[in-house]
C-alpha atoms as a PDB file:
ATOM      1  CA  UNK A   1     -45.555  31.337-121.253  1.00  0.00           C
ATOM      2  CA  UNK A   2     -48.673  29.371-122.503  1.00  0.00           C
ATOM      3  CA  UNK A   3     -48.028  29.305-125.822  1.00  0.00           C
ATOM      4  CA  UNK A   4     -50.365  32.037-127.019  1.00  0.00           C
ATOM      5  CA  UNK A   5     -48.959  34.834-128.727  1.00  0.00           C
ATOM      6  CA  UNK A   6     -48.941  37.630-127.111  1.00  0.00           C
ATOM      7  CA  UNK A   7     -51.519  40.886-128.279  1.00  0.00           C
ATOM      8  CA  UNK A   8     -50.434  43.717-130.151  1.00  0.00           C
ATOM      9  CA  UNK A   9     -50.992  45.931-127.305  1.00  0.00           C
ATOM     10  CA  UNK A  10     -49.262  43.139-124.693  1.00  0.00           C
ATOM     11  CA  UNK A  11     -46.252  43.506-127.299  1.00  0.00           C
ATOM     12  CA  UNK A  12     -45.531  47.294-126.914  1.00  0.00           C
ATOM     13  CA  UNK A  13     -45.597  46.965-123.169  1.00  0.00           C
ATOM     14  CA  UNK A  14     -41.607  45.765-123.164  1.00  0.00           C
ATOM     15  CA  UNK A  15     -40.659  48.459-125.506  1.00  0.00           C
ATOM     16  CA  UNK A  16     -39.434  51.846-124.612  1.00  0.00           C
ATOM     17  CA  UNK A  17     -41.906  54.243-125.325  1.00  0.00           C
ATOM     18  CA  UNK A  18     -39.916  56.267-127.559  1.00  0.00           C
ATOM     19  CA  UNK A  19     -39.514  53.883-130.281  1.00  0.00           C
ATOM     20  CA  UNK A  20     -43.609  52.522-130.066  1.00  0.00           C
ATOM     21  CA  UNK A  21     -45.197  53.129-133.592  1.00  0.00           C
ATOM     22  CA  UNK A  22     -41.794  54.951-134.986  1.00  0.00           C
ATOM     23  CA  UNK A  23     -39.214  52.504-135.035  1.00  0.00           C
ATOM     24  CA  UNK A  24     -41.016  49.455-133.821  1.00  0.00           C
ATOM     25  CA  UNK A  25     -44.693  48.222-135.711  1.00  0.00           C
ATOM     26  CA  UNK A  26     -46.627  45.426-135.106  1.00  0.00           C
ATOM     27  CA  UNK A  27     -46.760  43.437-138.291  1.00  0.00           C
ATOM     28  CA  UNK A  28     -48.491  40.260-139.354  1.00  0.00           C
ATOM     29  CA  UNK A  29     -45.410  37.451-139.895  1.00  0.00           C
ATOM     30  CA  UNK A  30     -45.066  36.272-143.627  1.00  0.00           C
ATOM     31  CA  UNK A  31     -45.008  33.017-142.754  1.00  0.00           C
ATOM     32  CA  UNK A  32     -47.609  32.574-140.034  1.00  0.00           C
ATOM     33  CA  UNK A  33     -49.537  35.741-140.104  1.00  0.00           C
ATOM     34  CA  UNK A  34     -49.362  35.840-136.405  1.00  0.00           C
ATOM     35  CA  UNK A  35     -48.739  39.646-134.851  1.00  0.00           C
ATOM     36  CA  UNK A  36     -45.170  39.910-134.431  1.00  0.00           C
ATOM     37  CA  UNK A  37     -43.303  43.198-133.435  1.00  0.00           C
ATOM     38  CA  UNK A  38     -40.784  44.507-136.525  1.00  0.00           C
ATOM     39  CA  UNK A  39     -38.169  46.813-135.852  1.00  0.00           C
ATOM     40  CA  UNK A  40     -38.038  48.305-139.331  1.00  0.00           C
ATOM     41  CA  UNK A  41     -34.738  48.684-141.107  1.00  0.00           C
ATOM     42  CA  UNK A  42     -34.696  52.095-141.943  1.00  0.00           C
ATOM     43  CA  UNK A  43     -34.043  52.904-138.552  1.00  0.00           C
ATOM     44  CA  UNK A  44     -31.282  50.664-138.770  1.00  0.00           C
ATOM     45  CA  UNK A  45     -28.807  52.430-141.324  1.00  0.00           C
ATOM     46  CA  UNK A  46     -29.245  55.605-139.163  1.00  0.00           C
ATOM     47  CA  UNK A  47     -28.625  54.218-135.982  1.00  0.00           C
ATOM     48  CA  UNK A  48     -25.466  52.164-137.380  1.00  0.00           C
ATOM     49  CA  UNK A  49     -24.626  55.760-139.719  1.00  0.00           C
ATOM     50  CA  UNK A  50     -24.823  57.668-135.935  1.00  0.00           C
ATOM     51  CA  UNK A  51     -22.167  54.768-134.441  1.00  0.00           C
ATOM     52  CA  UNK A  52     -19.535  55.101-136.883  1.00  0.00           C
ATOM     53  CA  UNK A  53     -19.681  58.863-136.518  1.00  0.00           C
ATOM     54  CA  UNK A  54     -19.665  59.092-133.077  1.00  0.00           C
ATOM     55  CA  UNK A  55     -16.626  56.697-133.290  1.00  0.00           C
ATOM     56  CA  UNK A  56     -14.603  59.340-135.944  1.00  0.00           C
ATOM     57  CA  UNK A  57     -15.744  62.241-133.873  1.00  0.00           C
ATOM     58  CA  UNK A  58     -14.260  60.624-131.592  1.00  0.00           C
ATOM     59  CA  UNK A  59     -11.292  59.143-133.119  1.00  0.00           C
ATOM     60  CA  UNK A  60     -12.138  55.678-133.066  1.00  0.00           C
ATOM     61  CA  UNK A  61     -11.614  53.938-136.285  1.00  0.00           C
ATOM     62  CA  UNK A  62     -15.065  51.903-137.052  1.00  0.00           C
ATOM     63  CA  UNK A  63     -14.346  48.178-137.482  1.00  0.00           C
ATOM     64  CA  UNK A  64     -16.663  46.303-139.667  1.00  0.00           C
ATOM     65  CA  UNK A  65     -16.493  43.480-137.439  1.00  0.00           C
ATOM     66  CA  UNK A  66     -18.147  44.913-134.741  1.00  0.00           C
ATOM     67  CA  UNK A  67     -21.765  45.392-137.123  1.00  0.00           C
ATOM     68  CA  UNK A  68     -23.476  42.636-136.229  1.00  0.00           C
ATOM     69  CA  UNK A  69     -22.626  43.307-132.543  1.00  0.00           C
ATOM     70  CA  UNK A  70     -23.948  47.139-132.654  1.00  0.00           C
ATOM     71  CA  UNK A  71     -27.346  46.044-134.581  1.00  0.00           C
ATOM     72  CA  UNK A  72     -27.941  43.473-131.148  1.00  0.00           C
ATOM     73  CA  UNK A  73     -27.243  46.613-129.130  1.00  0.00           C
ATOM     74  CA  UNK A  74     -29.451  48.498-131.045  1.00  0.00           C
ATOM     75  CA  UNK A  75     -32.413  46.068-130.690  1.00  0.00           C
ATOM     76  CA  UNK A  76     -31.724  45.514-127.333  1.00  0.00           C
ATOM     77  CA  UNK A  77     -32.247  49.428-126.783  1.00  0.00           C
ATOM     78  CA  UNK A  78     -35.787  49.089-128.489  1.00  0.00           C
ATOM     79  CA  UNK A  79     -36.528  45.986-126.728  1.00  0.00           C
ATOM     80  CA  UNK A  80     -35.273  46.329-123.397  1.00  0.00           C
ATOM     81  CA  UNK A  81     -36.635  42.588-121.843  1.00  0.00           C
ATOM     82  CA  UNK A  82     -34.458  41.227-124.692  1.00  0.00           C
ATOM     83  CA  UNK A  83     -31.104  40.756-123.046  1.00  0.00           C
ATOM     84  CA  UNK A  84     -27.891  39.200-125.257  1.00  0.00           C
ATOM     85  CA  UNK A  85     -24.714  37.779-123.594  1.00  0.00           C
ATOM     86  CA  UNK A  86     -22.153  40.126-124.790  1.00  0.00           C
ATOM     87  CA  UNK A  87     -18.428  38.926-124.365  1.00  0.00           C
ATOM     88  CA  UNK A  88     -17.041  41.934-124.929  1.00  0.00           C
ATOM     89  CA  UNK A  89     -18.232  45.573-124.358  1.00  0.00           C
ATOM     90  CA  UNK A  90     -18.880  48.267-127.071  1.00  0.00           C
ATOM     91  CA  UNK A  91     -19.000  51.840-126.119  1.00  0.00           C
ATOM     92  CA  UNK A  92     -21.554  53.054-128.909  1.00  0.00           C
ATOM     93  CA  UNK A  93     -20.434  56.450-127.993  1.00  0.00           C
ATOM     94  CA  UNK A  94     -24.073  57.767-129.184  1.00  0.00           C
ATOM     95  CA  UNK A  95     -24.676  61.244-127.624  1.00  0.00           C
ATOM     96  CA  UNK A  96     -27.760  61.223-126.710  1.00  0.00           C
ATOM     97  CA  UNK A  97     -30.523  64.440-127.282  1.00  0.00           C
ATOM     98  CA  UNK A  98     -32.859  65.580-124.904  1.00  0.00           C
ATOM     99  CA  UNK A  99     -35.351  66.140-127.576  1.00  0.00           C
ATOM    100  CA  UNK A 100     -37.229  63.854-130.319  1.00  0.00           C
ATOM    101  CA  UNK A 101     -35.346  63.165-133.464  1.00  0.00           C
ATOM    102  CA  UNK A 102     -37.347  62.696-136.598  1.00  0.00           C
END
C-alpha cells in the first residue's frame, strides 16, 4: 500500500499453509533483488500432469487451449488473495486427498 515491499514473513501470510516452504519460496528477484514469493515450476508439471488425468479418468478430452487458464487456477490456489477474472469456468476435476502428498 506504501510502496514498501512487503517481508518475507508478511508474504506467506496470504498463502495457504499447505504450499508455505514446499511449493511456494521466498526468493530474491533477478532483477531487483527484492524478496519476492516464487511458486517453483516443478510443482507446476505435476499439478497440470494431475488435470489432464483427472480429465481422461474422467472422460474429458484435455484441450491444450485451456493451459494457460489451469496454471492461473493453479496459482490462484497457492495464492488465495490473488483473484483473476475468469470468463469461463474450468472444472479441474482434481480429487483432492486428505493427506500430504510429497
Amino acid at each position: 500500500q506504501n510502496g514498501v515491499p512487503l517481508l518475507p514473513e508478511e508474504i506467506f501470510e496470504d498463502i495457504l499453509t499447505d504450499y508455505a516452504a514446499k511449493t511456494v519460496t521466498v526468493d530474491p528477484h533477478p532483477c531487483t533483488g527484492i524478496p519476492t514469493a516464487s511458486i517453483h515450476p516443478c510443482r507446476h508439471a505435476s499439478v497440470m500432469k494431475k488435470v489432464v488425468d483427472s480429465w481422461v479418468e474422467s472422460g474429458v478430452r484435455p484441450r491444450h487451449d485451456l493451459a494457460l487458464l489451469i496454471l492461473l487456477k493453479f496459482v490462484s490456489s497457492v495464492i488465495p488473495t490473488i483473484e483473476y477474472d475468469f470468463t469461463m469456468d474450468v472444472d479441474m476435476l482434481i480429487h483432492r486427498s486428505t493427506k500430504n502428498e510429497k
